[in-house]
C-alpha atoms as a PDB file:
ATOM      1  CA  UNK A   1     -84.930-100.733  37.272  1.00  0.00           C
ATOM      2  CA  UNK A   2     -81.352-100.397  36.251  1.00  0.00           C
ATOM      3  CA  UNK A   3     -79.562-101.917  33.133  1.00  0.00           C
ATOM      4  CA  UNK A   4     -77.555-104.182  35.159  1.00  0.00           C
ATOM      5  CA  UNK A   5     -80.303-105.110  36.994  1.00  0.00           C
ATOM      6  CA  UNK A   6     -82.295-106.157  33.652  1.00  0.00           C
ATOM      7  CA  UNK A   7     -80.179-109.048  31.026  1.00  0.00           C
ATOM      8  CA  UNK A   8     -80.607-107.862  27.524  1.00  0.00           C
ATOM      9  CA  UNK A   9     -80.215-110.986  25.375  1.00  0.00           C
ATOM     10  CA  UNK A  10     -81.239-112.386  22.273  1.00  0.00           C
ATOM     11  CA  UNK A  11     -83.864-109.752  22.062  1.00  0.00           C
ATOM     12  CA  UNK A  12     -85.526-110.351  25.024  1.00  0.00           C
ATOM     13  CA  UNK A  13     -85.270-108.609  28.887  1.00  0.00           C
ATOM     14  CA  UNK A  14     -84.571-110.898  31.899  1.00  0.00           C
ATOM     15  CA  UNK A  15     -84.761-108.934  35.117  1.00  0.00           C
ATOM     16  CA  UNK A  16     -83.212-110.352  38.630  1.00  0.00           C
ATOM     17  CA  UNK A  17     -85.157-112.886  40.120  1.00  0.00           C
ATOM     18  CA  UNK A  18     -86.489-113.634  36.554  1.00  0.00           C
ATOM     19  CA  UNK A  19     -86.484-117.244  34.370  1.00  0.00           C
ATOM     20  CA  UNK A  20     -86.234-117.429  30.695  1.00  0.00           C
ATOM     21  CA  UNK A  21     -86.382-119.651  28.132  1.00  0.00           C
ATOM     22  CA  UNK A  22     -85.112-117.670  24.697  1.00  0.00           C
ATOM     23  CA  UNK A  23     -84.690-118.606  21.371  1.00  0.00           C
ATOM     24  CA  UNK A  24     -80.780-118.641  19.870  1.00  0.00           C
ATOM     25  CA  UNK A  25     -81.477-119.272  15.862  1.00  0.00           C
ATOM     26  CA  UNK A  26     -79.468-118.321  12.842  1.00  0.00           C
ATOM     27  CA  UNK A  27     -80.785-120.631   9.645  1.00  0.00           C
ATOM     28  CA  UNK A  28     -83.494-122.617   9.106  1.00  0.00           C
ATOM     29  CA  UNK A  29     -83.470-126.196   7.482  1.00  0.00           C
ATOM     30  CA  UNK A  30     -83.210-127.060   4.131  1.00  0.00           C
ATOM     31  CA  UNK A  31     -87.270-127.634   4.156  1.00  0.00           C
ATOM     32  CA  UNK A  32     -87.230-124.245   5.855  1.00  0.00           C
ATOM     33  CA  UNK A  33     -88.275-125.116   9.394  1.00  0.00           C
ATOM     34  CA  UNK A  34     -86.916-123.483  12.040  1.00  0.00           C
ATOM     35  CA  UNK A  35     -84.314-124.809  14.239  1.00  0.00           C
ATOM     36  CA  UNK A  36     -84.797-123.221  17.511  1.00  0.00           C
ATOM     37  CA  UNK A  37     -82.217-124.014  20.138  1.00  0.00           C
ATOM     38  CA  UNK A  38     -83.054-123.011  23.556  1.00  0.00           C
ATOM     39  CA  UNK A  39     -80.879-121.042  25.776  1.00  0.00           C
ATOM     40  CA  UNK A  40     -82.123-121.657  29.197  1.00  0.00           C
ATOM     41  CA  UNK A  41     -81.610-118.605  31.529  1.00  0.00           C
ATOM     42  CA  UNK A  42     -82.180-118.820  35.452  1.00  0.00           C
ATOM     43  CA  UNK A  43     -81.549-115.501  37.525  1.00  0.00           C
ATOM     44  CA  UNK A  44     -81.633-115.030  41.212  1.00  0.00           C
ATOM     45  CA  UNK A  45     -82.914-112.127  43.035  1.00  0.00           C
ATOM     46  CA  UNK A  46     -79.454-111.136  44.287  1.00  0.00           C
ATOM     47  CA  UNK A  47     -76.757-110.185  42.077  1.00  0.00           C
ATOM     48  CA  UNK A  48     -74.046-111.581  41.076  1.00  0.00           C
ATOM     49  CA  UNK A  49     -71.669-113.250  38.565  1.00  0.00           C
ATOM     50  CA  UNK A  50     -72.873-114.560  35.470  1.00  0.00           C
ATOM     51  CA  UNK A  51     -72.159-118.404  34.496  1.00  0.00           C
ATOM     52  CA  UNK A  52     -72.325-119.634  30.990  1.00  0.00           C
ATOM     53  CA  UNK A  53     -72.779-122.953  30.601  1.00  0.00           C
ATOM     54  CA  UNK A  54     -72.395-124.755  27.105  1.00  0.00           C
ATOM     55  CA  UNK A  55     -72.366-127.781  25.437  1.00  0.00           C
ATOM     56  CA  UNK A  56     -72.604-129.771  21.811  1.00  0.00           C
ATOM     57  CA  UNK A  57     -70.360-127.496  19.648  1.00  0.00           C
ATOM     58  CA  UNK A  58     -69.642-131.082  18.288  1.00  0.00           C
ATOM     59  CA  UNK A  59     -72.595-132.648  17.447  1.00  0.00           C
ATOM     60  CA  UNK A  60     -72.300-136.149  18.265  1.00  0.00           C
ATOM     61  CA  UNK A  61     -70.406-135.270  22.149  1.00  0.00           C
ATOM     62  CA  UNK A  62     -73.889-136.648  23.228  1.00  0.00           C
ATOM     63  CA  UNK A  63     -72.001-136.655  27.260  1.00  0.00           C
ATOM     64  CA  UNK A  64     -71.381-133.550  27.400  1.00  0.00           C
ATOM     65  CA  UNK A  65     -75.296-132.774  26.754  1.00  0.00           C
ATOM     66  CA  UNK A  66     -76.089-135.218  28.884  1.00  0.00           C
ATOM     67  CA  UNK A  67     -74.238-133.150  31.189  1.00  0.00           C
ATOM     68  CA  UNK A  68     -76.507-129.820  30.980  1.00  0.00           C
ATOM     69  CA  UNK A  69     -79.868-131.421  30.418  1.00  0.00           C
ATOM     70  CA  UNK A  70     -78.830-133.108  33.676  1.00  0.00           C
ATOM     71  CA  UNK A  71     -78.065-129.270  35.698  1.00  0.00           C
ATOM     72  CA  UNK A  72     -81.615-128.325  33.945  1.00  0.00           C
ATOM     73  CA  UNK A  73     -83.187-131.073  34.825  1.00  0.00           C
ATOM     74  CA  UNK A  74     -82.082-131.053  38.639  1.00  0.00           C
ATOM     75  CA  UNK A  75     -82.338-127.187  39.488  1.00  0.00           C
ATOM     76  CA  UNK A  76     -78.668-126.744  39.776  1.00  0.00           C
ATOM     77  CA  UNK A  77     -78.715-123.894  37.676  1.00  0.00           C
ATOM     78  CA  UNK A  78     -81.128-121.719  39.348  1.00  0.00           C
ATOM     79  CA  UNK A  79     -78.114-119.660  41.286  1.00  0.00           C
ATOM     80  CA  UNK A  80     -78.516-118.531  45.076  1.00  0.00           C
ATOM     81  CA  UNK A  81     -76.844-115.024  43.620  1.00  0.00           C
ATOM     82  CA  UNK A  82     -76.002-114.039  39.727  1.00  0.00           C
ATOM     83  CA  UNK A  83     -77.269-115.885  36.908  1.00  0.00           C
ATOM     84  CA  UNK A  84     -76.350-118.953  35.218  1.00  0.00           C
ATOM     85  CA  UNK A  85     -77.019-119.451  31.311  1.00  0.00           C
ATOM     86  CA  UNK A  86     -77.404-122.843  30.056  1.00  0.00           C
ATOM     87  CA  UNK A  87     -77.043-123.746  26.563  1.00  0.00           C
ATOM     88  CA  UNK A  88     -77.297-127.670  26.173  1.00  0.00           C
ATOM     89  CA  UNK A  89     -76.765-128.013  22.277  1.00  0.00           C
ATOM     90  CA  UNK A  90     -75.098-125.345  20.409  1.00  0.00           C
ATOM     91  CA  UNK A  91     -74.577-127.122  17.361  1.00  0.00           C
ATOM     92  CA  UNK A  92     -78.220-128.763  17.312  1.00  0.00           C
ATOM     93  CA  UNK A  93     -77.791-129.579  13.156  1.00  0.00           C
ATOM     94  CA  UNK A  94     -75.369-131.845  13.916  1.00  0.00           C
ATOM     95  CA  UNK A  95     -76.870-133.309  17.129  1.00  0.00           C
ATOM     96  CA  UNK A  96     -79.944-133.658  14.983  1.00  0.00           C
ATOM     97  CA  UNK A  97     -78.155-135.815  12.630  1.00  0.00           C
ATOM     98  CA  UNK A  98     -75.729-137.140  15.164  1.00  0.00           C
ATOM     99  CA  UNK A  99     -72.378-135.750  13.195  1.00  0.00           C
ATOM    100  CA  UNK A 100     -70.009-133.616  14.774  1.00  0.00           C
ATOM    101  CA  UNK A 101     -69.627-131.252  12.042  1.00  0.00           C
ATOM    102  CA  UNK A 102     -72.233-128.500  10.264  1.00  0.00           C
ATOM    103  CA  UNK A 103     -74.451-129.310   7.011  1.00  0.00           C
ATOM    104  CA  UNK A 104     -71.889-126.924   5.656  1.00  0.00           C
ATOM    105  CA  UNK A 105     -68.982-129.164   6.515  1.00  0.00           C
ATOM    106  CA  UNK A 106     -67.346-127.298   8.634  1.00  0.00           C
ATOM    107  CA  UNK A 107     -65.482-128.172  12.229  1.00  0.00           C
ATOM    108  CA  UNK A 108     -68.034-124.968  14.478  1.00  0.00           C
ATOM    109  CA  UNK A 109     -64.853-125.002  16.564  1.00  0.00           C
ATOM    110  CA  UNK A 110     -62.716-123.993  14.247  1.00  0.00           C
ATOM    111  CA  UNK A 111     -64.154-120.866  12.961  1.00  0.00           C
ATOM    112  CA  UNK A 112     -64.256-118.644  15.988  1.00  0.00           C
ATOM    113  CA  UNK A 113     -64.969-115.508  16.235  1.00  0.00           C
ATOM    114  CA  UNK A 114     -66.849-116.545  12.723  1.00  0.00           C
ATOM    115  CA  UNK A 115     -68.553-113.579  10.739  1.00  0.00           C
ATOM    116  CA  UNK A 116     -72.244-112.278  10.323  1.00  0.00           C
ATOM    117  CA  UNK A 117     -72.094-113.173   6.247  1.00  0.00           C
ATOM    118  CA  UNK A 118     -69.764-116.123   6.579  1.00  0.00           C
ATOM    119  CA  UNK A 119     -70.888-120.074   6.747  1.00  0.00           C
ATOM    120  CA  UNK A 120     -73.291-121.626   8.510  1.00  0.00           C
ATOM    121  CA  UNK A 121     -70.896-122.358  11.187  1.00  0.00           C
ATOM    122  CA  UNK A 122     -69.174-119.264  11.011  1.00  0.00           C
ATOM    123  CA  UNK A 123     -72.556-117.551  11.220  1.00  0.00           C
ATOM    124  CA  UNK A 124     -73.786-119.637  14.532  1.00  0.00           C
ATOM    125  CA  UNK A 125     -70.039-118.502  15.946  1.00  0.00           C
ATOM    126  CA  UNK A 126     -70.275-114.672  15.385  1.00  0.00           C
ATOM    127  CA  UNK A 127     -74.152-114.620  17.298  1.00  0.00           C
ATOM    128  CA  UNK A 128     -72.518-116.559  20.331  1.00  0.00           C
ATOM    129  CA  UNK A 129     -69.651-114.721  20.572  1.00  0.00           C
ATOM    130  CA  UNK A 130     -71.802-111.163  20.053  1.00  0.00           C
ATOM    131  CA  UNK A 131     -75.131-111.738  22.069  1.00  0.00           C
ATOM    132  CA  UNK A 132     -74.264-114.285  24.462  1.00  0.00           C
ATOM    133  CA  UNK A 133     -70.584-114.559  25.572  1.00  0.00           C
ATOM    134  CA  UNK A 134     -70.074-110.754  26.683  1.00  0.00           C
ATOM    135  CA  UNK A 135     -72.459-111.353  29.535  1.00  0.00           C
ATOM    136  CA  UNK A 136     -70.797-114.289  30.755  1.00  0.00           C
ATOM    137  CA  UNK A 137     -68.020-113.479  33.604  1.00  0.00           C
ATOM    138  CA  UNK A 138     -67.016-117.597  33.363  1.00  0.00           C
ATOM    139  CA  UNK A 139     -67.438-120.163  31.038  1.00  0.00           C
ATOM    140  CA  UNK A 140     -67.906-123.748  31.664  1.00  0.00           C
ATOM    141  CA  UNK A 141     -68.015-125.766  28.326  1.00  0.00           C
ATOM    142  CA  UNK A 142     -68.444-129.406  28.176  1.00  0.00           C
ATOM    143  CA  UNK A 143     -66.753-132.071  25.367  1.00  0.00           C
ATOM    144  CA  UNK A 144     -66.201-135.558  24.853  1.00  0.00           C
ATOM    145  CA  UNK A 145     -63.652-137.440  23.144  1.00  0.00           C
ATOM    146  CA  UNK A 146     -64.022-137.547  19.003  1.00  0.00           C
ATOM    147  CA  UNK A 147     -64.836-140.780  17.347  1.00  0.00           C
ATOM    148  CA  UNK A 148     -64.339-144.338  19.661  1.00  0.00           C
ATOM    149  CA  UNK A 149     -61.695-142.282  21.532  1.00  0.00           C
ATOM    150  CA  UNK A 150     -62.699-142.301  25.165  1.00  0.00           C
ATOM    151  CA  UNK A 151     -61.314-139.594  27.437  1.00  0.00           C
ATOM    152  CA  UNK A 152     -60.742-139.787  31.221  1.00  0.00           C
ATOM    153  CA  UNK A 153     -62.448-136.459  32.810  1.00  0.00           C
ATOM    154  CA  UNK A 154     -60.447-133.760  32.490  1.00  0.00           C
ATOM    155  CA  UNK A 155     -60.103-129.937  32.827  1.00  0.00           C
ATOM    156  CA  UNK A 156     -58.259-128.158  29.696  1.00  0.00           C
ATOM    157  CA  UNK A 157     -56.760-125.010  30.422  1.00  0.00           C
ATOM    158  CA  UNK A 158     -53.198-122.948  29.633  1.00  0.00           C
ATOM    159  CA  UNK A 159     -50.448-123.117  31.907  1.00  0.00           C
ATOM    160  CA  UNK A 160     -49.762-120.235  33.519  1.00  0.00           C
ATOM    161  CA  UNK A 161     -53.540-118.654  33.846  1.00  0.00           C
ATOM    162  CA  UNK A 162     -53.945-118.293  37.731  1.00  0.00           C
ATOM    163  CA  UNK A 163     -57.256-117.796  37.795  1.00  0.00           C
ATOM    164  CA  UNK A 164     -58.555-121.181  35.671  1.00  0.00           C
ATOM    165  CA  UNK A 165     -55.827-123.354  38.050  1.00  0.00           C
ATOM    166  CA  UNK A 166     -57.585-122.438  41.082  1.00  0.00           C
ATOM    167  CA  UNK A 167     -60.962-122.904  39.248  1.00  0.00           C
ATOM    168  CA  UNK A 168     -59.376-126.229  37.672  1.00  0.00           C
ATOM    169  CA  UNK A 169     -58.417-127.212  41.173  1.00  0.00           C
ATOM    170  CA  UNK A 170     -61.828-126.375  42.679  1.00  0.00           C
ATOM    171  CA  UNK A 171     -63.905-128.052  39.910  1.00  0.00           C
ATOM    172  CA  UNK A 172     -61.687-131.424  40.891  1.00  0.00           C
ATOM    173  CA  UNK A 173     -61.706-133.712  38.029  1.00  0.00           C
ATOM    174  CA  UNK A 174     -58.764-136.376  38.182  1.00  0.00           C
ATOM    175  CA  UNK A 175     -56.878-134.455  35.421  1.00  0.00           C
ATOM    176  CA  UNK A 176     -55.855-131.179  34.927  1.00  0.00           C
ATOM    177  CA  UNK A 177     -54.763-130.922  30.885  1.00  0.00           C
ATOM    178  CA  UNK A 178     -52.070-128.343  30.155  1.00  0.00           C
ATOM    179  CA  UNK A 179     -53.005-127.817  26.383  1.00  0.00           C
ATOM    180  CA  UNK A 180     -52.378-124.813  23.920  1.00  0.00           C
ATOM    181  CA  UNK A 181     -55.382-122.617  23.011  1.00  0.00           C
ATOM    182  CA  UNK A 182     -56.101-123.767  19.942  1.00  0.00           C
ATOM    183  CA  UNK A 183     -56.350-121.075  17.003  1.00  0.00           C
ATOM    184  CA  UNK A 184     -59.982-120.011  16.157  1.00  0.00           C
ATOM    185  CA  UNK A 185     -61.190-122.479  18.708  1.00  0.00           C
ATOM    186  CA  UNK A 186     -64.372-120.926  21.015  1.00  0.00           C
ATOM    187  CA  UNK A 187     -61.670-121.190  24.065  1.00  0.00           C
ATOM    188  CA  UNK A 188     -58.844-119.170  22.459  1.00  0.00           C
ATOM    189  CA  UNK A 189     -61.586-116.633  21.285  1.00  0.00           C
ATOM    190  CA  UNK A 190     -62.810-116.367  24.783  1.00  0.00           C
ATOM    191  CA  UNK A 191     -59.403-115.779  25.974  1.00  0.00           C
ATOM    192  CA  UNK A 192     -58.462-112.819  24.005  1.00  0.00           C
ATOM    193  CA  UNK A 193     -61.620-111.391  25.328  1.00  0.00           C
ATOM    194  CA  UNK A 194     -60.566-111.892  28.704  1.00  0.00           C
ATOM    195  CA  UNK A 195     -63.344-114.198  29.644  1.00  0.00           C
ATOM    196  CA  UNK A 196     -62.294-117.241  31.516  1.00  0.00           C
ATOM    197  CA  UNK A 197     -63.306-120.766  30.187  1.00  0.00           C
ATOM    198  CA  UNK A 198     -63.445-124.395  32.067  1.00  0.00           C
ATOM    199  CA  UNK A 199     -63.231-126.742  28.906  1.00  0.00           C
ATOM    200  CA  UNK A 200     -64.431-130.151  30.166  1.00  0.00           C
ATOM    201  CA  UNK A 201     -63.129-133.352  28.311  1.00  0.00           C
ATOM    202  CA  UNK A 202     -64.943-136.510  29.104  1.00  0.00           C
ATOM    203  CA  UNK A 203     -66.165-139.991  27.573  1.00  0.00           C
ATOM    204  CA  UNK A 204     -66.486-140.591  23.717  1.00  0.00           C
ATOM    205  CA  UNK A 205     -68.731-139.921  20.964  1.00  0.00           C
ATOM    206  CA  UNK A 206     -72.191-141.447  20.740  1.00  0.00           C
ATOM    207  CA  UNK A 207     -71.528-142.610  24.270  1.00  0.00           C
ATOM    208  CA  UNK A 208     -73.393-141.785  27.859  1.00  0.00           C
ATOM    209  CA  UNK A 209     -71.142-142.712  30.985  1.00  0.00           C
ATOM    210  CA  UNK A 210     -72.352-142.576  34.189  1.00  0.00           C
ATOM    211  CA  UNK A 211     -69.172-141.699  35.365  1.00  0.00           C
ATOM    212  CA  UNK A 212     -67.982-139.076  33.206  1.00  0.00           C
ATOM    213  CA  UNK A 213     -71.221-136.947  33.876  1.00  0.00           C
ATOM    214  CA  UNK A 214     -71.182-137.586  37.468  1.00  0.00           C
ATOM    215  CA  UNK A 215     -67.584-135.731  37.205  1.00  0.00           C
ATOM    216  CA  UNK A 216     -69.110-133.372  35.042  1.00  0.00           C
ATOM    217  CA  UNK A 217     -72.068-132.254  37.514  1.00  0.00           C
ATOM    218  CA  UNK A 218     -70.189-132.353  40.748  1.00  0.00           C
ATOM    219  CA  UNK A 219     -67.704-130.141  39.110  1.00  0.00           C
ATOM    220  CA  UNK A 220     -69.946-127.882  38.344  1.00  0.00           C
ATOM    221  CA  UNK A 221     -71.449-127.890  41.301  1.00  0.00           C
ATOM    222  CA  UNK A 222     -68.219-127.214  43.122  1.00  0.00           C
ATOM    223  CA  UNK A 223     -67.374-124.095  41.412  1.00  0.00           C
ATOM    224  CA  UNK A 224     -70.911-122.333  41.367  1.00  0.00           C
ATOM    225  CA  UNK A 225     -70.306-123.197  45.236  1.00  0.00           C
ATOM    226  CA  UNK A 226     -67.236-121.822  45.215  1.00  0.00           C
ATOM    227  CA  UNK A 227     -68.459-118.520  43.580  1.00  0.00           C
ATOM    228  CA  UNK A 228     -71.233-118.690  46.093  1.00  0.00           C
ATOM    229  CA  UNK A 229     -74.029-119.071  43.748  1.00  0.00           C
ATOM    230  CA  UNK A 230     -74.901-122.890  44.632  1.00  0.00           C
ATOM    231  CA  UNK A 231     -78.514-123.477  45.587  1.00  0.00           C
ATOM    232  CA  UNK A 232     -78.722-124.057  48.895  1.00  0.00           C
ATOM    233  CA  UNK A 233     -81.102-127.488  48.394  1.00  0.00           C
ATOM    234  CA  UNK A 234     -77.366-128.806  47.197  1.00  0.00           C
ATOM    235  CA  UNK A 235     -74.467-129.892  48.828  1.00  0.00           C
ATOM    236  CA  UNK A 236     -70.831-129.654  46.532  1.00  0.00           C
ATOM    237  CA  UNK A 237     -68.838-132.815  47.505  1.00  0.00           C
ATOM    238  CA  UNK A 238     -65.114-132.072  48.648  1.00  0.00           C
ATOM    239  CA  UNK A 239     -62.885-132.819  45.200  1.00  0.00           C
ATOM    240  CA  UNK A 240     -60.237-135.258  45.519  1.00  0.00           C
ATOM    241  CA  UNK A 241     -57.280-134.186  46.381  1.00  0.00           C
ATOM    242  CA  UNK A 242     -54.772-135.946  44.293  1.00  0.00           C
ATOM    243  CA  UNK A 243     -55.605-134.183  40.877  1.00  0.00           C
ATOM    244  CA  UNK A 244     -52.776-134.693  38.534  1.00  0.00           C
ATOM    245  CA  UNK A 245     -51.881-131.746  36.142  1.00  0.00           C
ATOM    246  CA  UNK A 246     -50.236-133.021  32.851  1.00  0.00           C
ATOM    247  CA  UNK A 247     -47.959-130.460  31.474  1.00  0.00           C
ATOM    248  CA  UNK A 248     -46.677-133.421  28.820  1.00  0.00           C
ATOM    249  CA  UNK A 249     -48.231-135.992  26.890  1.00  0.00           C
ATOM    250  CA  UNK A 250     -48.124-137.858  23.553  1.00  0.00           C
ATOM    251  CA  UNK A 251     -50.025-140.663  21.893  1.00  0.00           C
ATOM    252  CA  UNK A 252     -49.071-144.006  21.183  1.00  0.00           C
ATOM    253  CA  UNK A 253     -49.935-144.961  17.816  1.00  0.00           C
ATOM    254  CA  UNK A 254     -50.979-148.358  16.476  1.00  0.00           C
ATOM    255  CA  UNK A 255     -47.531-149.953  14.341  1.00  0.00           C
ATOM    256  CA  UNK A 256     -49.816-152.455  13.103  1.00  0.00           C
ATOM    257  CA  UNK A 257     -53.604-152.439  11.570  1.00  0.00           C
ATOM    258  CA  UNK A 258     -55.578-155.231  12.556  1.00  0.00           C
ATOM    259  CA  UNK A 259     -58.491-155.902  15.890  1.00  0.00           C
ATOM    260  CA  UNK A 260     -57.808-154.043  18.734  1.00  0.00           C
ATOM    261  CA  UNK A 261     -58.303-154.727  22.443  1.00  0.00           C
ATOM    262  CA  UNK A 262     -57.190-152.757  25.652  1.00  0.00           C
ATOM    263  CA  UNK A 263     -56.042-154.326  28.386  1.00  0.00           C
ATOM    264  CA  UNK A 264     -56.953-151.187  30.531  1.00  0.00           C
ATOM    265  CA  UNK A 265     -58.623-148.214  30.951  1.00  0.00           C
ATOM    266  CA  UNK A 266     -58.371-144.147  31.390  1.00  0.00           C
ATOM    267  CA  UNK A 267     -56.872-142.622  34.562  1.00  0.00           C
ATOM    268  CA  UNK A 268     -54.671-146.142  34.892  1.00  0.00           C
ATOM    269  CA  UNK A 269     -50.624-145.540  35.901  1.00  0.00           C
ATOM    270  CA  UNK A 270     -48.376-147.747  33.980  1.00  0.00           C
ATOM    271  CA  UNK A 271     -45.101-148.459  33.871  1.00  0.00           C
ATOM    272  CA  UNK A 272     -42.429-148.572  31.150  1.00  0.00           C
ATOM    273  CA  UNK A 273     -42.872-151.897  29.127  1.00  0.00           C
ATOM    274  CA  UNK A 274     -46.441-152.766  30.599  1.00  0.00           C
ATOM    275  CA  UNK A 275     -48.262-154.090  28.001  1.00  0.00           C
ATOM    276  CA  UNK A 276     -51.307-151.933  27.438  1.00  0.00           C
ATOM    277  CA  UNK A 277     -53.287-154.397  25.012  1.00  0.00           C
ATOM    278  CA  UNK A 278     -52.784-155.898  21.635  1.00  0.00           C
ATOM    279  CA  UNK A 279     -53.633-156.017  18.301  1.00  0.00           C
ATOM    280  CA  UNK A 280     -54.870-159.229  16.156  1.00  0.00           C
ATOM    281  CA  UNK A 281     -55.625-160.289  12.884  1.00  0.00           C
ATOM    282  CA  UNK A 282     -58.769-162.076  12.231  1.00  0.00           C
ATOM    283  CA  UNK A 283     -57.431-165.916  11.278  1.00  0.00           C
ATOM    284  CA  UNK A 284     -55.378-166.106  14.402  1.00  0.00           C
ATOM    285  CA  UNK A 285     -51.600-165.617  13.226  1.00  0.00           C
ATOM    286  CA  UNK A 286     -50.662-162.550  14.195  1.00  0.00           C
ATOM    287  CA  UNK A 287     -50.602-161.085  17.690  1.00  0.00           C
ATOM    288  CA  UNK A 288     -49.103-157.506  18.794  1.00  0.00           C
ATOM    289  CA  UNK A 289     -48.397-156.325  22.013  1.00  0.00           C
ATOM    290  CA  UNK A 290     -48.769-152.515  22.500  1.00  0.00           C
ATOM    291  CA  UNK A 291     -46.408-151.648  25.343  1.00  0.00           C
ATOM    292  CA  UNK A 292     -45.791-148.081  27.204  1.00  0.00           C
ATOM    293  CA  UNK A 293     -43.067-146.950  25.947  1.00  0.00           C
ATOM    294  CA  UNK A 294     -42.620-144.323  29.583  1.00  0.00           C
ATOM    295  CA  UNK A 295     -44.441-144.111  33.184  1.00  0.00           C
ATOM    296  CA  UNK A 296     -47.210-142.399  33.535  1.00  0.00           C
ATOM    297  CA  UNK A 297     -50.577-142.215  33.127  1.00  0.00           C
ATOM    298  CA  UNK A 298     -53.486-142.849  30.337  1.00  0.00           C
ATOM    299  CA  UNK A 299     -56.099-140.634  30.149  1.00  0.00           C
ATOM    300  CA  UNK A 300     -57.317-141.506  26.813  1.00  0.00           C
ATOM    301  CA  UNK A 301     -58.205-145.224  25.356  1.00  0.00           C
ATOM    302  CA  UNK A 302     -59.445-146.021  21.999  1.00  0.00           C
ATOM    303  CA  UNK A 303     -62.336-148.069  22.194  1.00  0.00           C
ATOM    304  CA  UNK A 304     -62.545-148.937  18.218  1.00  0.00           C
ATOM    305  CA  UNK A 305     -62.307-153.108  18.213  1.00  0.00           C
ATOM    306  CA  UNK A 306     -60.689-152.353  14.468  1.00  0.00           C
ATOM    307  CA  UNK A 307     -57.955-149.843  14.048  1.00  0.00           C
ATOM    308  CA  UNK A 308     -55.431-148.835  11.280  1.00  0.00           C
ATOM    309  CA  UNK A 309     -51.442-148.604  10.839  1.00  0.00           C
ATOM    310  CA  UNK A 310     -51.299-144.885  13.065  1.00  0.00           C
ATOM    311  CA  UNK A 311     -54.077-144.215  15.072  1.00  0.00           C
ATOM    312  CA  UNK A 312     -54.085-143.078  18.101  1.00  0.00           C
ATOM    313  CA  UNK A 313     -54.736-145.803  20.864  1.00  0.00           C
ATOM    314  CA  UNK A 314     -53.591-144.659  23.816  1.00  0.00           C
ATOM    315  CA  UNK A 315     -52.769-140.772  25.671  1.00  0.00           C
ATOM    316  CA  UNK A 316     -50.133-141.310  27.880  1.00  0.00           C
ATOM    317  CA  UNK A 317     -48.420-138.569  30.028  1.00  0.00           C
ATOM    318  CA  UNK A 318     -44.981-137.876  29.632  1.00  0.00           C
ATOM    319  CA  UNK A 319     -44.725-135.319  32.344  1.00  0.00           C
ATOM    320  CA  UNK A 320     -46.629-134.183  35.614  1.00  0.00           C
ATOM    321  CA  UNK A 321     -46.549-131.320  37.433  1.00  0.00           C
ATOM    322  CA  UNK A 322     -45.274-131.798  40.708  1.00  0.00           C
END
């Protein structure tokens, strides 16, 4: 049997046609038991690309895990051609204490390509990026929004990368995100090693929505489907074909501190002036209206009933491509 025909990963020797269930550990706990977080590997009998699926680099994007478990849990991942390489949790110490950073303190993605004898984090970065990511040939990586911020579903890629627009278009979520690669993120990392990445915003922290993972999973399905490795016990659903890509955006901060309430929610188009909700005190003698201040869209709401003078409330766009 040849090399390519045989995955070499985490120690262990998948051949084509071949299911595996390997171990991806770097530390154990503080009581030394082992954290063992499964990297779920399903390989058809026919060759072809290899699809890396991930998920919980922040700990507490519960959605996008919900997303995975449910690709596991339905046989979506076991490819007609190729293999497809789930990993639900990546960052299962936070998950296991619901926090989106690492015991060490540290943001995991913010310390790509991280280093064999560096953090925690940076330690859990440097074995993804060195025995798992150089197999994959496309990444699809799934996040929600941080804290009570609740993102529409969304596709995150750079501009001008041909490639991840057609695969943007394909996986069909109502927003296509123009946004920078982020330095030392797991997507810019990814880039400079030529190795294209779907990054998948959706819902908020500590939060399941039907509706987010539904996007999430017929997304999904629509590109393996597109790459020709969908099972053929599932059908990919056409994508809508009104996606709007946001080249420009900004957030509308809160003026005042107080209660919060939104009038609306994510993928709602507003007008200039339309009042988008308000913000209160508690004994009744104060009222502020939070108003768009352009047209365009939201894609992101705050769901916090309390917020302070300069959060974010609201993403709006500022410009779409046409």
């Amino acid at each position: 049997m040849s090399e390519k025909e045989v995955l070499h990963i985490l120690g262990e020797k998948v051949a084509l046609g071949e299911s595996a269930k390997v171990s991806f550990n770097v530390a154990k706990l503080h009581t030394q038991n082992t954290i063992d977080v499964p990297v779920i590997i399903e390989r058809s009998k026919k060759p072809g690309p290899t699809v890396l699926i991930t998920a919980g680099i922040h700990g507490d994007e519960v959605n996008g895990v919900e997303i995975v478990r449910q690709i596991i849990a339905k046989g979506i991942n076991k490819p007609k051609k190729g293999t497809i390489i789930c990993i639900p949790v990546i960052n299962v110490f936070g998950f296991i204490h619901m926090d989106r950073e690492f015991p060490d303190g540290r943001d995991l993605n913010r310390v790509f390509p991280g280093g064999e004898n560096g953090s925690l984090a940076s330690r859990v970065a440097h074995k993804l990026m060195t025995e798992i990511v150089p197999h994959a040939d496309l990444i699809l990586d799934f996040h929600t929004g941080g804290a009570d911020r609740f993102n529409a579903a969304q596709i995150r890629i750079t501009k001008d990368d041909v490639v991840l627009n057609e695969l943007a278009q394909v996986f069909g979520a109502p927003f296509i995100y123009y946004a920078k690669n982020l330095n030392k993120s797991f997507r810019h990392t990814c880039y400079k090693l030529g190795i294209p990445m779907l990054l998948f915003e959706g819902g908020k922290s500590f939060n399941i929505s039907n509706t987010i993972t539904n996007a999430g999973v017929n997304g999904t399905k629509r590109v393996l489907h597109h790459l020709g490795m969908l099972n053929g016990k599932f059908k990919a659903s056409e994508p809508k074909k009104n996606v709007l890509k946001i080249q420009e955006s900004k957030w509308i901060r809160a003026k005042h501190s107080g209660m919060f309430k939104a009038n609306l929610t994510v993928n709602t188009q507003v007008k200039k002036g339309d009042v988008l909700g308000n913000i209160t005190d508690p004994y009744g003698n104060f009222n502020h209206f939070v108003k768009a201040p352009n047209n365009g869209y939201i894609f992101n709401v705050n769901k916090s009933p309390i917020i302070y003078q300069g959060d974010a409330i609201f993403h709006i766009s500022t410009k779409l491509e046409e």
